[in-house]
N, C-alpha and C. Protein backbone atom coordinates (compact mmCIF):
# COMPACT_ATOMS: atom_id res chain seq x y z
N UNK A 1 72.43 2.96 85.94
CA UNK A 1 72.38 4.23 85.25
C UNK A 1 72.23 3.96 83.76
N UNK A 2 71.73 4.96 83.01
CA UNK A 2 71.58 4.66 81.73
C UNK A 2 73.05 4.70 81.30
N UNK A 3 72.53 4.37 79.57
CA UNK A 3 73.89 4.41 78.54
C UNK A 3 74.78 5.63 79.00
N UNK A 4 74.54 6.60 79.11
CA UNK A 4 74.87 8.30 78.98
C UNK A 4 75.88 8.06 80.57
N UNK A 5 76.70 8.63 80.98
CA UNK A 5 76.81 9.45 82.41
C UNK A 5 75.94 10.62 82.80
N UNK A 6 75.12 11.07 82.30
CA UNK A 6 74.46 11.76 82.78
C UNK A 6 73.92 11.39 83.73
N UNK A 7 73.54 12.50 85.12
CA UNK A 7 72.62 12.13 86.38
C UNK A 7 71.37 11.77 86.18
N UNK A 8 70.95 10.85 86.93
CA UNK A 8 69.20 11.12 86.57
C UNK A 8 68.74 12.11 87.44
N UNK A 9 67.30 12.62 86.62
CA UNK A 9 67.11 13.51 87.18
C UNK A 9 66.29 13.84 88.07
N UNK A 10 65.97 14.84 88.77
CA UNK A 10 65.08 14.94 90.37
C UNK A 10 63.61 14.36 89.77
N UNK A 11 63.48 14.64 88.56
CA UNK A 11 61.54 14.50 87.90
C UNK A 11 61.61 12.52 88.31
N UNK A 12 63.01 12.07 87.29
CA UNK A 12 62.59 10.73 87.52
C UNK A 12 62.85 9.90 89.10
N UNK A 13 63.60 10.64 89.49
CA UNK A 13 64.11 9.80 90.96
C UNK A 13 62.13 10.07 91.90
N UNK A 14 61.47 11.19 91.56
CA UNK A 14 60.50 11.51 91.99
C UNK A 14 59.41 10.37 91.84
N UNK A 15 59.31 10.89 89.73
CA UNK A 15 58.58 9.84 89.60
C UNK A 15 58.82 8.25 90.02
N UNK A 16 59.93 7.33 90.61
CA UNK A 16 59.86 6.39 90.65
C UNK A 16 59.95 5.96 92.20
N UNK A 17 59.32 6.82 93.31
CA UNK A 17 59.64 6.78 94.62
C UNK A 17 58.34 5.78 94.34
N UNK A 18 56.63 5.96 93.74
CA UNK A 18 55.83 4.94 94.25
C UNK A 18 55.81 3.63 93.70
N UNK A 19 56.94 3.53 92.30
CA UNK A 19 57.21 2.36 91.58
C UNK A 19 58.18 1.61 93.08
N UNK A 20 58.24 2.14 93.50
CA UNK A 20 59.93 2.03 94.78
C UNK A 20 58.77 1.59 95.89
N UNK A 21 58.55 2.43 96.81
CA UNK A 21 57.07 1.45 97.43
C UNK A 21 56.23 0.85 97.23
N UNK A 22 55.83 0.48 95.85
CA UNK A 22 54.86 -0.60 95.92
C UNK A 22 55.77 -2.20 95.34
N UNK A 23 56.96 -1.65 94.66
CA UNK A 23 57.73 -3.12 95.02
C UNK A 23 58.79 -3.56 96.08
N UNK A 24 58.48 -2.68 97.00
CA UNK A 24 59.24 -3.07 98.15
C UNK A 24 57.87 -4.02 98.78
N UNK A 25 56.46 -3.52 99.29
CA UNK A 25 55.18 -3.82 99.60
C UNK A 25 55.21 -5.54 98.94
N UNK A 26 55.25 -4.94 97.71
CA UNK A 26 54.95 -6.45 96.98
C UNK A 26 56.38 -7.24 97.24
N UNK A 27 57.67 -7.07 97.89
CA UNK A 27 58.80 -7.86 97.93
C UNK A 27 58.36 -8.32 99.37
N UNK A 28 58.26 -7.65 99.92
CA UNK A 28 58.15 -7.76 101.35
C UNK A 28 57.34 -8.97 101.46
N UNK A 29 56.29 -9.37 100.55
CA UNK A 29 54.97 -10.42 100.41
C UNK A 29 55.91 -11.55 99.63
N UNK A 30 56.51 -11.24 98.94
CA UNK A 30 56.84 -12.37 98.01
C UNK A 30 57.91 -13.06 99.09
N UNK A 31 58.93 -12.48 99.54
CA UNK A 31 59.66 -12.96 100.49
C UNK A 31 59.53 -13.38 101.53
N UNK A 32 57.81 -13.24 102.36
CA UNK A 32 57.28 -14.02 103.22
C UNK A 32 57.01 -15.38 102.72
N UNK A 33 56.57 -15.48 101.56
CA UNK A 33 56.05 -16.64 100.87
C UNK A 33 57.40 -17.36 100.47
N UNK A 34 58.40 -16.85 100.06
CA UNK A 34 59.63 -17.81 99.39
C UNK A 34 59.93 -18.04 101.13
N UNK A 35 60.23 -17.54 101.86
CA UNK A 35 60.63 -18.21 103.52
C UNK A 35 60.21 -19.31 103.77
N UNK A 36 58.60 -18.99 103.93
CA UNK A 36 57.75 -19.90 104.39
C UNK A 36 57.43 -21.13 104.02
N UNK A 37 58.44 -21.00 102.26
CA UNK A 37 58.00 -22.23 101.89
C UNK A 37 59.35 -23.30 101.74
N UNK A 38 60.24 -22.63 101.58
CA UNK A 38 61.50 -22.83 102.33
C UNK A 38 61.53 -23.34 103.51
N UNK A 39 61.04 -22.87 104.09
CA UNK A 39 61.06 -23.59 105.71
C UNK A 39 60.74 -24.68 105.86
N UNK A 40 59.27 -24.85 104.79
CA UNK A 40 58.44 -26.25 105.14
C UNK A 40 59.18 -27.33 104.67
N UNK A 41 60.32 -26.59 103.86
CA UNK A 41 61.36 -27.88 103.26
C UNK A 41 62.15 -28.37 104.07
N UNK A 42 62.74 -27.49 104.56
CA UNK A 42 64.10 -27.54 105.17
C UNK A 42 64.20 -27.14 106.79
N UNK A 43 63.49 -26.60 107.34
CA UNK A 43 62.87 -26.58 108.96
C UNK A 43 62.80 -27.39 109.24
N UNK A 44 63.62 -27.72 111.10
CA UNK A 44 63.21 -28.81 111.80
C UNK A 44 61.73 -28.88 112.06
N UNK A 45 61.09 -30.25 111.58
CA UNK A 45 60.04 -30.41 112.29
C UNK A 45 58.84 -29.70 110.98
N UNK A 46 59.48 -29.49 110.26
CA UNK A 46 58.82 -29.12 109.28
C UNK A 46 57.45 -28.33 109.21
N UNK A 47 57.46 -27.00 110.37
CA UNK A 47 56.63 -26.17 110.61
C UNK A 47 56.60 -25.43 109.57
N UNK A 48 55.03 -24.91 109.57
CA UNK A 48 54.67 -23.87 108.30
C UNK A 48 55.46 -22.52 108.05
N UNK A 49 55.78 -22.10 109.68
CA UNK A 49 56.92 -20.76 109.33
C UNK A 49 58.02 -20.91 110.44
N UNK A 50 58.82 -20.06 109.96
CA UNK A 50 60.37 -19.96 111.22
C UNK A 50 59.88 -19.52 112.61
N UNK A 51 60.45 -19.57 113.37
CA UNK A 51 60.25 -19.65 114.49
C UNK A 51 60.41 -18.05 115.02
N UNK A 52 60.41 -17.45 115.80
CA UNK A 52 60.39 -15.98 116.06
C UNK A 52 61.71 -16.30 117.55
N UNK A 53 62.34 -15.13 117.29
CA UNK A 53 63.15 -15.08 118.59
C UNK A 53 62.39 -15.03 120.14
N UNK A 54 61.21 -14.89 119.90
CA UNK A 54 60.97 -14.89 121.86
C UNK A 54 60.31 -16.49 122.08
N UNK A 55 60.18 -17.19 121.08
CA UNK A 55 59.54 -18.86 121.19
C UNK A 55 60.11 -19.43 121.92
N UNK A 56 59.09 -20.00 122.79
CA UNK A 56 60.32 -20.71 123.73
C UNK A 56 60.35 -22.14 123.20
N UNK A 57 60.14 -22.89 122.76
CA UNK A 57 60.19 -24.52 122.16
C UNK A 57 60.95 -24.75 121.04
N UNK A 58 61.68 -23.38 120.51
CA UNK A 58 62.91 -24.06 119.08
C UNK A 58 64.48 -23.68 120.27
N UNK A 59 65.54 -24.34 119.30
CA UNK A 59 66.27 -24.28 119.88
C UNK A 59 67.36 -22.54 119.85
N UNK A 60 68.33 -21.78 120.27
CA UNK A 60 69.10 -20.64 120.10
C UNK A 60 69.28 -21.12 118.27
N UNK A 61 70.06 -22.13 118.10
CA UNK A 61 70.58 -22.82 116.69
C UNK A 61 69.43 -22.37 115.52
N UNK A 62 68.11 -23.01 116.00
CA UNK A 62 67.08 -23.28 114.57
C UNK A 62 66.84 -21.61 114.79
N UNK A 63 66.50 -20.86 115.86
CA UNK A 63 66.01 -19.41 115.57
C UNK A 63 67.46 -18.87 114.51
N UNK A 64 68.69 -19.11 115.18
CA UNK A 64 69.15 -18.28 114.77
C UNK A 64 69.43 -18.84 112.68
N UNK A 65 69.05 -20.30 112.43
CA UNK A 65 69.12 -20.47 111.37
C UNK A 65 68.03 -20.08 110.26
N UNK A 66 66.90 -19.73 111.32
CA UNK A 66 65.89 -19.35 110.03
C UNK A 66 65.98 -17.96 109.94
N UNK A 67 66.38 -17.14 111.18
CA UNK A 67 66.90 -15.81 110.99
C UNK A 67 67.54 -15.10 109.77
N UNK A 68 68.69 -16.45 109.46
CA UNK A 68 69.67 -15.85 108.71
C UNK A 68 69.10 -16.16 106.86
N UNK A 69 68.41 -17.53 107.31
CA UNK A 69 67.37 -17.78 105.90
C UNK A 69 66.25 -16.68 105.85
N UNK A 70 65.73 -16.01 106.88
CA UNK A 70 64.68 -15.10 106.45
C UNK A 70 65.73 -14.18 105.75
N UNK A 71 67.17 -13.38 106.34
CA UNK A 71 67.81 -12.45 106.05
C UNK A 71 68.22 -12.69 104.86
N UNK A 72 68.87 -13.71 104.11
CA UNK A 72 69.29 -14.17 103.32
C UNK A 72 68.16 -14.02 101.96
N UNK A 73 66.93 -14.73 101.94
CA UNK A 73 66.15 -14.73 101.13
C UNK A 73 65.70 -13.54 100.85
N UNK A 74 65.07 -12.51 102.24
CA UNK A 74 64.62 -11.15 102.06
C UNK A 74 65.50 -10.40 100.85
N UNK A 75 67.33 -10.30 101.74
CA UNK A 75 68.26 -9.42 100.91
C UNK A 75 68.09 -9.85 99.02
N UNK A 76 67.69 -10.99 98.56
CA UNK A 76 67.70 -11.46 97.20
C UNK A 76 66.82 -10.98 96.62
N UNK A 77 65.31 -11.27 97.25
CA UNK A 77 64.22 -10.68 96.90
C UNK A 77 64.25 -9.30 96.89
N UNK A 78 64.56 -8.46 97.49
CA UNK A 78 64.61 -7.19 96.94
C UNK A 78 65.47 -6.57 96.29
N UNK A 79 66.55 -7.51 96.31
CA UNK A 79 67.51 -6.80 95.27
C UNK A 79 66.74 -7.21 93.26
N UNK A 80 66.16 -8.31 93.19
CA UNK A 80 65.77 -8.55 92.39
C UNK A 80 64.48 -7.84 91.91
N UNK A 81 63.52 -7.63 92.87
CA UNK A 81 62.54 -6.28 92.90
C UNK A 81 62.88 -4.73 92.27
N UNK A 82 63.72 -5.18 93.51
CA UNK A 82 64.26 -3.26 93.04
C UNK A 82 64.71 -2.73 91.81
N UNK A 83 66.12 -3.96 91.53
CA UNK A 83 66.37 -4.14 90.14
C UNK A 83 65.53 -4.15 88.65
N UNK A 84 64.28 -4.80 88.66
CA UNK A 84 63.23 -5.17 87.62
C UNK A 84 62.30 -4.21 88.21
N UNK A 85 62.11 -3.53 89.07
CA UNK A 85 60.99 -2.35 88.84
C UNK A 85 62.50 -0.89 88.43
N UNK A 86 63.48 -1.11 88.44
CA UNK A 86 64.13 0.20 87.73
C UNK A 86 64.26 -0.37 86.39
N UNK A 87 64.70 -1.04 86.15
CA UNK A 87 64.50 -1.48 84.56
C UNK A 87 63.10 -1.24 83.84
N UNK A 88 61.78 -1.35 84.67
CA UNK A 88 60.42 -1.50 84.53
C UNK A 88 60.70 0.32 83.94
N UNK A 89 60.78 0.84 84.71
CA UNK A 89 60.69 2.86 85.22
C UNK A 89 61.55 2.93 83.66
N UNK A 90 63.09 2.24 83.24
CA UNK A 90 64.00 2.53 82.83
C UNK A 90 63.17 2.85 81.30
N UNK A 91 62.71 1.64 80.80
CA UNK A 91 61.83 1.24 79.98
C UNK A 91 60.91 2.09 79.37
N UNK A 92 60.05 2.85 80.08
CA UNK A 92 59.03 3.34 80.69
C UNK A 92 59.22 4.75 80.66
N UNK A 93 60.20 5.29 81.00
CA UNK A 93 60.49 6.63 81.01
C UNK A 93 62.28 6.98 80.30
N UNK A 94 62.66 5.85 79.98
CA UNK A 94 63.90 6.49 78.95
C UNK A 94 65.21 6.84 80.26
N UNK A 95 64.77 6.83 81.70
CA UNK A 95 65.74 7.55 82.40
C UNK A 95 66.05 6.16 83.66
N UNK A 96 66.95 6.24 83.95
CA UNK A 96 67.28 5.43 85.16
C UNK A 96 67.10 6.31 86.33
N UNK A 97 66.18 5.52 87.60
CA UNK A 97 65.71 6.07 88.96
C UNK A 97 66.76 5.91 89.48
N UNK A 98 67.97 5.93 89.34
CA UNK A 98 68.57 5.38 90.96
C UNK A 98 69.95 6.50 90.63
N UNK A 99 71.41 6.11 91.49
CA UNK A 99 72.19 6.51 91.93
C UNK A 99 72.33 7.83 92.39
């Protein structure tokens, strides 16, 4: 929220719904790429991406470890997105999009 307690208001929560989908779009991409490359580090066997839950050739263990690295990395990446495109809006229009 800005300096003020004041609410933000319906104009800016409006205006910043497509600042809000196109960096979720663009998180969603960036966080395939930080996984994937993550994986190639640190994945058994050092495959290009994690393994998907219906594979049958990784083990319950590695699915459920890249699971929690996809979950893990995703939750960062968009908190960091979301964060720097409201600061972006904040900037930009004087008002904070969120609460």
């Amino acid at each position: 929220m800005s300096a003020t307690t004041d609410a933000p208001s319906k104009t800016a929560k409006i205006l910043y719904r497509p600042v809000g989908v196109a960096g979720s779009i663009a998180g969603g991409l960036l966080g395939n790429l930080v996984v994937s490359k993550v994986w190639q580090k640190v994945g058994p066997g050092r495959s290009p991406r994690p393994p998907g839950a219906l594979e049958t050739g990784p083990s319950l263990r590695e699915i459920v470890f890249a699971a929690a690295l996809q979950g893990a990395v995703f939750a960062v990446v968009k908190v960091l997105v979301d964060r720097g495109g409201a600061r972006a809006f904040q900037r930009w229009s004087g008002e904070w999009p969120g609460d």
